[in-house]
N, C-alpha and C. Protein backbone atom coordinates (compact mmCIF):
# COMPACT_ATOMS: atom_id res chain seq x y z
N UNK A 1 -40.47 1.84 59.28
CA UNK A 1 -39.59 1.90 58.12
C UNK A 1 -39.80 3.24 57.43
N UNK A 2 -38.65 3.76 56.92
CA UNK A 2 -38.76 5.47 56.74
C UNK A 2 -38.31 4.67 54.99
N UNK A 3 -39.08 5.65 53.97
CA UNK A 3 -38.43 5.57 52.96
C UNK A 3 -38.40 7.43 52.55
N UNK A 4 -36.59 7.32 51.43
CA UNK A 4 -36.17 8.35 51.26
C UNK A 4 -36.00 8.08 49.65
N UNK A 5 -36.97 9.09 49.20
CA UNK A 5 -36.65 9.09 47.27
C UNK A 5 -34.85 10.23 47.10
N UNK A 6 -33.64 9.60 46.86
CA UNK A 6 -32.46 9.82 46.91
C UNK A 6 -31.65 9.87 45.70
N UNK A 7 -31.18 11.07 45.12
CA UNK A 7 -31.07 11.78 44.29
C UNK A 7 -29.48 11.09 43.99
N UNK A 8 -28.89 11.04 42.81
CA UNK A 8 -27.44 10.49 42.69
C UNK A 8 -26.51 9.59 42.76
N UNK A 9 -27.60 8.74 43.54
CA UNK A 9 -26.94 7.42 43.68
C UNK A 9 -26.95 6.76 42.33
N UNK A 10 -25.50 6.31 42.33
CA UNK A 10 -25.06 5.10 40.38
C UNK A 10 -24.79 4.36 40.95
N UNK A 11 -24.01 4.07 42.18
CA UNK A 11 -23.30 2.68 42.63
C UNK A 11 -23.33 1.77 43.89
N UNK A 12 -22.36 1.01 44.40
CA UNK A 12 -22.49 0.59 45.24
C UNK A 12 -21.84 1.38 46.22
N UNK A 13 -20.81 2.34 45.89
CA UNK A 13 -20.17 3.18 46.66
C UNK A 13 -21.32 4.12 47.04
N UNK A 14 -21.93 4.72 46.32
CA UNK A 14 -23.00 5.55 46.83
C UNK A 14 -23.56 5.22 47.88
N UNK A 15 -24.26 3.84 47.46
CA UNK A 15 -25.19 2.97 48.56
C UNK A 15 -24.19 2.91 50.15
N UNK A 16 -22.92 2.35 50.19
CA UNK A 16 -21.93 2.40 51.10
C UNK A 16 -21.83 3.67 52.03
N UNK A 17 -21.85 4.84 51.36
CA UNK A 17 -22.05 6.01 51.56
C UNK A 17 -23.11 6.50 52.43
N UNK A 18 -24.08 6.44 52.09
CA UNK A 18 -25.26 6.50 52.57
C UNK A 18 -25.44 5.75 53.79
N UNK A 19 -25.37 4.48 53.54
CA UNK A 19 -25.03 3.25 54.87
C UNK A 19 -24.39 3.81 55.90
N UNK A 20 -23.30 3.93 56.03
CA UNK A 20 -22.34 4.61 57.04
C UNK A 20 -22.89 6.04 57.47
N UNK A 21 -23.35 6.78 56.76
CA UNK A 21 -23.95 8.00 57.38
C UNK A 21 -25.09 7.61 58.26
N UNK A 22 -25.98 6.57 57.54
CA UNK A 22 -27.22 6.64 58.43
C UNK A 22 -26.74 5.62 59.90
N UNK A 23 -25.51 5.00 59.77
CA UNK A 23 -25.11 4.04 60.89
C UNK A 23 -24.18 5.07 61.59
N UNK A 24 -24.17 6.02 61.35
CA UNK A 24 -23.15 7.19 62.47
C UNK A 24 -23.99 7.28 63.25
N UNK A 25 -25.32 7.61 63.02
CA UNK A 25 -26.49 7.98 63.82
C UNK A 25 -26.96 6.66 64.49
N UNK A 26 -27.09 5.65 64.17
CA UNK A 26 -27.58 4.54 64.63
C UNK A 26 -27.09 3.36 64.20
N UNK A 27 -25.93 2.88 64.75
CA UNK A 27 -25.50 1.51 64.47
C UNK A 27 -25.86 0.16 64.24
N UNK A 28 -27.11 0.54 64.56
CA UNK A 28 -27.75 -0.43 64.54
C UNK A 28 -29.04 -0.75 63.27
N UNK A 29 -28.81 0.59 62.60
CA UNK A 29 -29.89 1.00 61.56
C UNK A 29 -30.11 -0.46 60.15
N UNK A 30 -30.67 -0.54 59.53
CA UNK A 30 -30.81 -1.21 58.79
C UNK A 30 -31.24 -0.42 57.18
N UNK A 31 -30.50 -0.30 56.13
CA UNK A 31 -30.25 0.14 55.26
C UNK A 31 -30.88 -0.24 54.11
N UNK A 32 -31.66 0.01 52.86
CA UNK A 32 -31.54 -0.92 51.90
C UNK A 32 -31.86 0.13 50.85
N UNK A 33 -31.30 -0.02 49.75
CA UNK A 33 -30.91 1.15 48.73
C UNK A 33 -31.38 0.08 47.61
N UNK A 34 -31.96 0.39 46.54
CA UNK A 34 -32.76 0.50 45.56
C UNK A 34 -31.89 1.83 44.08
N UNK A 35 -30.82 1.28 43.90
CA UNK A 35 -29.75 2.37 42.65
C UNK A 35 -30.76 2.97 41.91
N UNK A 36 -31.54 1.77 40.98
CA UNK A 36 -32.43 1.94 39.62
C UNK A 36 -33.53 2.78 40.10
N UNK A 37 -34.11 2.90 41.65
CA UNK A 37 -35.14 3.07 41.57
C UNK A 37 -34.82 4.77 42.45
N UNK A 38 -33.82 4.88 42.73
CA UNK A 38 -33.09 6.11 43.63
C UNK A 38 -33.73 6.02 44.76
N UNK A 39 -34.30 4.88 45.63
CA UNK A 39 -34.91 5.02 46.96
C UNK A 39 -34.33 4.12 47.75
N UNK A 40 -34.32 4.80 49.12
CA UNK A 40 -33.48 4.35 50.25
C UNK A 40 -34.70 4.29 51.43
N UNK A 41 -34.74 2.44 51.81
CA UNK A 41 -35.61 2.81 53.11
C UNK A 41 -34.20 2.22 54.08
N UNK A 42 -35.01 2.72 55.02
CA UNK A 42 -34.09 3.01 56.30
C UNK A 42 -35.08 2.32 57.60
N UNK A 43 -34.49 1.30 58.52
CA UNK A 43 -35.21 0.76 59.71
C UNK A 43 -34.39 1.34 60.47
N UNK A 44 -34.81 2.73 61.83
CA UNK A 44 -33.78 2.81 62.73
C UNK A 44 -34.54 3.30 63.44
N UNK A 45 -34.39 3.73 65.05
CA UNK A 45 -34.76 4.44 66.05
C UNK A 45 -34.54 5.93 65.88
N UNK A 46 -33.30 6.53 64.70
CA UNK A 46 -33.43 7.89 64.68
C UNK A 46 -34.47 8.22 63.93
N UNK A 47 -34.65 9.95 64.42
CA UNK A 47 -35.77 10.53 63.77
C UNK A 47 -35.44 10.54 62.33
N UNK A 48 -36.91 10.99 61.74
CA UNK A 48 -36.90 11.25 60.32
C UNK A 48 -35.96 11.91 59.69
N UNK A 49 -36.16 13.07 60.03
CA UNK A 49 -35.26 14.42 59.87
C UNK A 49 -33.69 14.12 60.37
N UNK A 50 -33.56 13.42 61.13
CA UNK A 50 -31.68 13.45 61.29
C UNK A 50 -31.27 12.15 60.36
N UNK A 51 -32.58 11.29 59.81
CA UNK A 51 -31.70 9.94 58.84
C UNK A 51 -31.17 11.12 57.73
N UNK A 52 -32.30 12.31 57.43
CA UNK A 52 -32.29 12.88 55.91
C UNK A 52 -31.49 13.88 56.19
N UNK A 53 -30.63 14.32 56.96
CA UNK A 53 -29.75 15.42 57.39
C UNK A 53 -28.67 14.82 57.10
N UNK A 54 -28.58 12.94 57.83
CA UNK A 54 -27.19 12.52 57.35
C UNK A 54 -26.91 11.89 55.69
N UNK A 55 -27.90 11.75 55.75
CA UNK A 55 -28.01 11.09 54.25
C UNK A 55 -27.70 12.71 53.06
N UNK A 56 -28.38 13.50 53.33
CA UNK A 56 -27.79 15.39 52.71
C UNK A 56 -25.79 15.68 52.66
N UNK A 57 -26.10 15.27 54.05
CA UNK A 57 -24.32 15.34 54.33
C UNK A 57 -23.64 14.62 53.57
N UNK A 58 -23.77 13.54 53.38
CA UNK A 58 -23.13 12.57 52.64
C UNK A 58 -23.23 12.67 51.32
N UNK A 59 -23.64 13.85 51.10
CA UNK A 59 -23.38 13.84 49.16
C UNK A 59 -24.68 13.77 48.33
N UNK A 60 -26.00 13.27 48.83
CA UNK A 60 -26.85 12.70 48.19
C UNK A 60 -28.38 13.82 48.42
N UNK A 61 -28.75 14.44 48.01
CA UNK A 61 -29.98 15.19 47.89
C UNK A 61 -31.15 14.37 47.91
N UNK A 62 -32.40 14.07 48.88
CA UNK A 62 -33.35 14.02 49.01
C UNK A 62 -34.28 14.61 48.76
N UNK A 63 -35.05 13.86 48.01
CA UNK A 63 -36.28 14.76 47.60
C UNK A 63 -37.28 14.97 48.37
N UNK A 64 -37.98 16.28 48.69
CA UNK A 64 -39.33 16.53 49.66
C UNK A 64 -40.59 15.76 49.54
């Protein structure tokens, strides 16, 4: 389980957002977003670095 401290998320659209990016990469990924707390863990077979590349793409800044 990868967790990502995720910058901008207010809603459920955000969360949606995020979802679908990290399921481009892995359809099979498992998602769970945390609004209040701005953290996103992520269960998937992709690497670290390409969940936080798609999750960047999609609007949302990750913190190092």
């Amino acid at each position: 389980m990868m967790q990502f401290q995720v910058e901008g998320m207010s809603c459920n659209h955000c969360v949606g957002a995020i979802t679908r990016a990290v399921q481009a990469l892995d359809p099979g990924a498992s998602v769970n977003a945390d609004i209040a707390a701005q953290q996103v863990r992520v269960q998937t077979s992709a690497g670290e670095q390409a969940v936080r590349q798609a999750i960047e793409a999609a609007g949302y800044p990750v913190a190092a």
